[in-house]
Protein backbone atom coordinates (compact mmCIF):
# COMPACT_ATOMS: atom_id res chain seq x y z
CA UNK A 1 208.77 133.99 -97.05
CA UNK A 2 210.46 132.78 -100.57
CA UNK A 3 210.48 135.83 -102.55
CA UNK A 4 211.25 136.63 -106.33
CA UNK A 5 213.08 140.23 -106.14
CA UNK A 6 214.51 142.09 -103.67
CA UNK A 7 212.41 145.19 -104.10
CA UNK A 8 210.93 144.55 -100.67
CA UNK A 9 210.81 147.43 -98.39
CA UNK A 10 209.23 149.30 -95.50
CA UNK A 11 206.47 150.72 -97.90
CA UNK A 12 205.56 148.08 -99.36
CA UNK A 13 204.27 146.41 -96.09
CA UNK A 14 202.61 149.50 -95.21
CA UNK A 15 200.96 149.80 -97.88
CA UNK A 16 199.75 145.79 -97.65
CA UNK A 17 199.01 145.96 -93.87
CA UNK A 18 198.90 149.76 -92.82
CA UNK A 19 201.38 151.66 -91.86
CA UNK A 20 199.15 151.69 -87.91
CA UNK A 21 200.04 148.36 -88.00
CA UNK A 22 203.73 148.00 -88.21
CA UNK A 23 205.96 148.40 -85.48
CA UNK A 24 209.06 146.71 -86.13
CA UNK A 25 210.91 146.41 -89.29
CA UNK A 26 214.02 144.76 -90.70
CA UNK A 27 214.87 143.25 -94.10
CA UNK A 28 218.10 141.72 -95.90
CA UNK A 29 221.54 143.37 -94.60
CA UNK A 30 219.76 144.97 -91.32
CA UNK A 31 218.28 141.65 -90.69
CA UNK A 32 220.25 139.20 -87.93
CA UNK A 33 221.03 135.89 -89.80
CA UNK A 34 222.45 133.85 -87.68
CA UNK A 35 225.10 131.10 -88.40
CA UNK A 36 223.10 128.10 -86.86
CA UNK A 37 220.78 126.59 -88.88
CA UNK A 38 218.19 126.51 -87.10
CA UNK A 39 217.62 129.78 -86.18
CA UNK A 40 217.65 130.52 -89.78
CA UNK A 41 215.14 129.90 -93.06
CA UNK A 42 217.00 128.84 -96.18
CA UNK A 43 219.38 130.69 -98.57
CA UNK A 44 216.23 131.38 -100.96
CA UNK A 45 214.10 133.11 -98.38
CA UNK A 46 213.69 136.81 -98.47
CA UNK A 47 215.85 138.09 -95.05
CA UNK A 48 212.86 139.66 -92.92
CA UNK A 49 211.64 140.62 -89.68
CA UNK A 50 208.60 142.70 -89.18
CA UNK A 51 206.38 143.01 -86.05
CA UNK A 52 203.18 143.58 -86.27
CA UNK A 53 201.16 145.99 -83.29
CA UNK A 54 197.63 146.79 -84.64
CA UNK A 55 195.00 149.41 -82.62
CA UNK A 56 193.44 146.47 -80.91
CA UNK A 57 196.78 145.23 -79.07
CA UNK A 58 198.16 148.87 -78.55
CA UNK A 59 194.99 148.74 -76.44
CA UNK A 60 195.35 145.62 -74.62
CA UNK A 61 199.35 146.71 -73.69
CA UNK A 62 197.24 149.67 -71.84
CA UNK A 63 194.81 147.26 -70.50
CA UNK A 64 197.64 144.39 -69.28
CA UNK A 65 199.52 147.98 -67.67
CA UNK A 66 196.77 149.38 -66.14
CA UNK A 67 195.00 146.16 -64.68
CA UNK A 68 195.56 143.56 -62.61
CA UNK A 69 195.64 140.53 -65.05
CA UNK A 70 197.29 137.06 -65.91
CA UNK A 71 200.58 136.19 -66.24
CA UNK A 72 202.41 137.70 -69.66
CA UNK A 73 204.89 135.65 -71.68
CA UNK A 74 206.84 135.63 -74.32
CA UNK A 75 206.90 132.53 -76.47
CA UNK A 76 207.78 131.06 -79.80
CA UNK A 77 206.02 128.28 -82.67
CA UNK A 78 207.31 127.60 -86.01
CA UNK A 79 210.80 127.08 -87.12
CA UNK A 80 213.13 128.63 -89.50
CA UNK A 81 214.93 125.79 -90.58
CA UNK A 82 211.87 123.60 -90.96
CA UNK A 83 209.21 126.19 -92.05
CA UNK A 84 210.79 129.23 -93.49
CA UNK A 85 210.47 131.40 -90.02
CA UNK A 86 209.85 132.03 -86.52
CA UNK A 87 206.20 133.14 -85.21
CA UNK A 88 206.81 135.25 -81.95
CA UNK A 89 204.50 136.48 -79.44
CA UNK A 90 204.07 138.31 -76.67
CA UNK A 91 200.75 137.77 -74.53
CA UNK A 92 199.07 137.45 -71.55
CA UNK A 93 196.18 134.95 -69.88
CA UNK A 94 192.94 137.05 -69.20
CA UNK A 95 191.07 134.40 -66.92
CA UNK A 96 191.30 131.73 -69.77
CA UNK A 97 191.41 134.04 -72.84
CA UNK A 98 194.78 134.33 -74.71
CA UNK A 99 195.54 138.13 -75.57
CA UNK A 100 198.34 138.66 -77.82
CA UNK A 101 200.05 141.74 -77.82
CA UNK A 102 202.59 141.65 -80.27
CA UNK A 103 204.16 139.69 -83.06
CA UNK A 104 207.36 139.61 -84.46
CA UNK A 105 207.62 137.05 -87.79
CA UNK A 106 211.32 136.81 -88.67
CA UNK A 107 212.64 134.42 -91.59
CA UNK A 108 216.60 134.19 -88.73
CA UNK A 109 216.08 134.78 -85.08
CA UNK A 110 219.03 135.97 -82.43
CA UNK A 111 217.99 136.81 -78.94
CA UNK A 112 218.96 140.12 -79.79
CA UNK A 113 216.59 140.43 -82.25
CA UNK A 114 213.88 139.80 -79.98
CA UNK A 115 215.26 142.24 -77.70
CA UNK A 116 214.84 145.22 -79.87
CA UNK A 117 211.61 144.10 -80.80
CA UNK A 118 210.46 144.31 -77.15
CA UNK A 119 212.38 147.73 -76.58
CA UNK A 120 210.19 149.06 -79.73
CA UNK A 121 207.31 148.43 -77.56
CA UNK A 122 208.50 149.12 -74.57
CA UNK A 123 210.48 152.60 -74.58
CA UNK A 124 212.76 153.08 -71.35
CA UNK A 125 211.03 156.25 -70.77
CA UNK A 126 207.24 154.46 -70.28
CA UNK A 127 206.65 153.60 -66.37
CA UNK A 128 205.61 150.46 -65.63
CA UNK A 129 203.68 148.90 -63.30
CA UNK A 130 205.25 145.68 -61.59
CA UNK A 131 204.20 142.75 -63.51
CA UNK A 132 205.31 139.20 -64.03
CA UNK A 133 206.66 137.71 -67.21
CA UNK A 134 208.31 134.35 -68.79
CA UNK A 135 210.84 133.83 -71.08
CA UNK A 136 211.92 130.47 -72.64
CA UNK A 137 215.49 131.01 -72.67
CA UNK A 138 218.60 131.83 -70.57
CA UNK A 139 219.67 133.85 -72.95
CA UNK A 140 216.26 135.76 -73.48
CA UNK A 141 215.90 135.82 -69.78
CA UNK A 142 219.35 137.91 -69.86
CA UNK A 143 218.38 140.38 -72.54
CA UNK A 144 214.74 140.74 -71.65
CA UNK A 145 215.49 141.28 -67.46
CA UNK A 146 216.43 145.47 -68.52
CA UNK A 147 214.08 145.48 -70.90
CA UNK A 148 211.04 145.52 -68.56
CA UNK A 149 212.87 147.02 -65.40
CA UNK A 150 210.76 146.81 -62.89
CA UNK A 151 209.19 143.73 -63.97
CA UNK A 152 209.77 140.14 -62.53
CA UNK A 153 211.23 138.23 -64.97
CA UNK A 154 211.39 134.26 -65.27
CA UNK A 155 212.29 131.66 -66.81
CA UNK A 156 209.13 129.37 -68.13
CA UNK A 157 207.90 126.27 -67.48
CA UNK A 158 208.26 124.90 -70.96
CA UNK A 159 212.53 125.90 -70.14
CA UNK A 160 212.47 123.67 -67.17
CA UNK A 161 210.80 120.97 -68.46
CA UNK A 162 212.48 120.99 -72.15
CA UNK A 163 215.92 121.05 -70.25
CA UNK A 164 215.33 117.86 -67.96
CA UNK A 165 213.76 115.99 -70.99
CA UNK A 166 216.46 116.75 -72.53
CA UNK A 167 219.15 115.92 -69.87
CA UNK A 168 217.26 112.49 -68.21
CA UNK A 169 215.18 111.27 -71.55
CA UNK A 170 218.26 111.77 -73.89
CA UNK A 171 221.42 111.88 -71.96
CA UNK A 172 224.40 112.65 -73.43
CA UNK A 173 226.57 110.26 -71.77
CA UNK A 174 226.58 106.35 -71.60
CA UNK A 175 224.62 107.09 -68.19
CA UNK A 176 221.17 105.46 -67.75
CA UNK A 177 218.99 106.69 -64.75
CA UNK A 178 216.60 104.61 -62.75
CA UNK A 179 213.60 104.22 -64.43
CA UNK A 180 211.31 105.76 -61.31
CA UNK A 181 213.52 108.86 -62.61
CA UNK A 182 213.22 108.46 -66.46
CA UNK A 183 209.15 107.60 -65.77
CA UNK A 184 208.85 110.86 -63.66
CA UNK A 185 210.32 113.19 -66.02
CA UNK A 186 208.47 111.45 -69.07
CA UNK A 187 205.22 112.83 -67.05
CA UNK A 188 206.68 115.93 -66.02
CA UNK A 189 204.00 117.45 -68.39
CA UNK A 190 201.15 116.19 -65.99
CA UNK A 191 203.25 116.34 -62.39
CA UNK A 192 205.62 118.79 -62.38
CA UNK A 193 206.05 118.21 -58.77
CA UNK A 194 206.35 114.55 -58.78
CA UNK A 195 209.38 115.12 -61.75
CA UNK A 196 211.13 117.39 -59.36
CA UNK A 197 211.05 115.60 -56.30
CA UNK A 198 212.59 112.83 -58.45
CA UNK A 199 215.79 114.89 -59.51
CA UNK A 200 216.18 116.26 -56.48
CA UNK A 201 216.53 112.81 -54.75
CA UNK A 202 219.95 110.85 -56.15
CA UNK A 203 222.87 113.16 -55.72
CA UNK A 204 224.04 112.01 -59.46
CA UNK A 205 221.26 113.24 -61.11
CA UNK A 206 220.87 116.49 -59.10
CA UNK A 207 224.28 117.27 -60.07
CA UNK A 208 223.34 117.34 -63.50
CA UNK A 209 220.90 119.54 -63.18
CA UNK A 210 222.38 121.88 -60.56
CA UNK A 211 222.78 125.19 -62.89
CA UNK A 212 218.72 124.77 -63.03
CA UNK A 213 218.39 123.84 -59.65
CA UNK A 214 220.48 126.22 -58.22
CA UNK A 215 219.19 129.38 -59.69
CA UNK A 216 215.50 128.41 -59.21
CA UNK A 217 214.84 131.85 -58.37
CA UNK A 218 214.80 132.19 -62.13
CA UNK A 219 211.94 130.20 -62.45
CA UNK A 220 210.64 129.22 -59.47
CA UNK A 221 207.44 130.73 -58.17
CA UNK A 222 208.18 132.84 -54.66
CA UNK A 223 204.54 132.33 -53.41
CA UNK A 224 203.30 129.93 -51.17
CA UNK A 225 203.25 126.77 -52.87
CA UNK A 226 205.26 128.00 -55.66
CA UNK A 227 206.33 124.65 -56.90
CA UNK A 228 202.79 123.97 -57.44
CA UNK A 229 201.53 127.00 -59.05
CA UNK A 230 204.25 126.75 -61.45
């Protein structure tokens, strides 16, 4: 992402990837660049985002709208502050095949920025089918929810587990939970259930986590067994 000039533009990558390629496209000023570090690459780096949506995913969107498949989701690898930018995706599980839809490669990230991404694909005027996808933020969960209309929206599993690693493995506070607790959680990977019976148990703890608890229809599997599942 380092560049030497600014003579970067719209043609240029169309003329590098195809122009049939490219569906989303900012650079320098019309770029987001966010104030927190991490969500941004270094002064040096050229100020980008471009989205890439060759023939073959414009045919799996079709597929993913017109079939009953897997679950989609929208997730992130790579960081700006560490690696120079931000590698998102939107895909969906076909049995155990990954299909990726989209991707947007951004040197700064803002939820925002994600959201117009997603509205490029998605124009409010296409019908959709009802589907099911995950976000891995509050605040993506927020701006993606009118995106997709009439699409259940939730938050993932990698949200609800980040957040109580976060809150039980490195408290913020002097407080030190029992260790059936702390040895739960540090599983939660391979028994979600097990790490959520745990929280839910001593009152202090649950407490804590009561803005995830308490809107677990954000996240939370309605099905039979939902826990589970998820």
């Amino acid at each position: 992402m380092l560049h030497d000039s600014n003579k970067y533009s719209l043609a240029t990558w169309e003329n590098r990837i195809g122009k049939e390629n490219i569906l989303f496209f900012r650079s320098e000023m019309r770029a987001l660049y966010p104030q927190t570090l991490g969500f941004r690459s270094d002064k040096s780096s050229y100020r980008i985002a471009l989205s890439f949506w060759t023939l073959f995913q414009q045919k799996m969107w079709k597929h993913l709208l017109s079939h009953d498949t897997g679950l989609c989701y929208l997730d992130a690898t790579y960081r700006c502050d560490r690696d120079g930018f931000h590698l998102w995706t939107l895909f969906f599980e076909h049995g155990t095949i990954i299909v990726p839809m989209s991707y947007l490669i951004t040197a700064a990230v803002t939820s925002q920025l994600v959201v117009d991404w997603l509205e490029a694909i998605i124009p409010s005027s296409q019908d959709l089918p009802k589907k099911r996808i995950y976000a891995n933020s509050l605040k993506l969960y927020d701006g993606v929810s009118p995106v997709f209309g009439t699409w259940d929206v939730s938050l993932s599993k990698y949200y609800v587990v980040q957040e109580l690693k976060s809150l039980i493995m490195r408290p913020r506070t002097s407080v030190k939970y029992d260790n059936h607790v702390r040895n739960a959680i540090a599983s939660i990977d391979t028994n979600f259930e097990a790490a959520m019976k745990a929280v839910m148990q001593p009152p202090a703890i649950y407490q804590k986590t009561s803005y995830l608890m308490s809107n677990s229809n954000m996240w939370l599997l309605k099905e039979q067994n939902g826990l589970r599942l998820f």
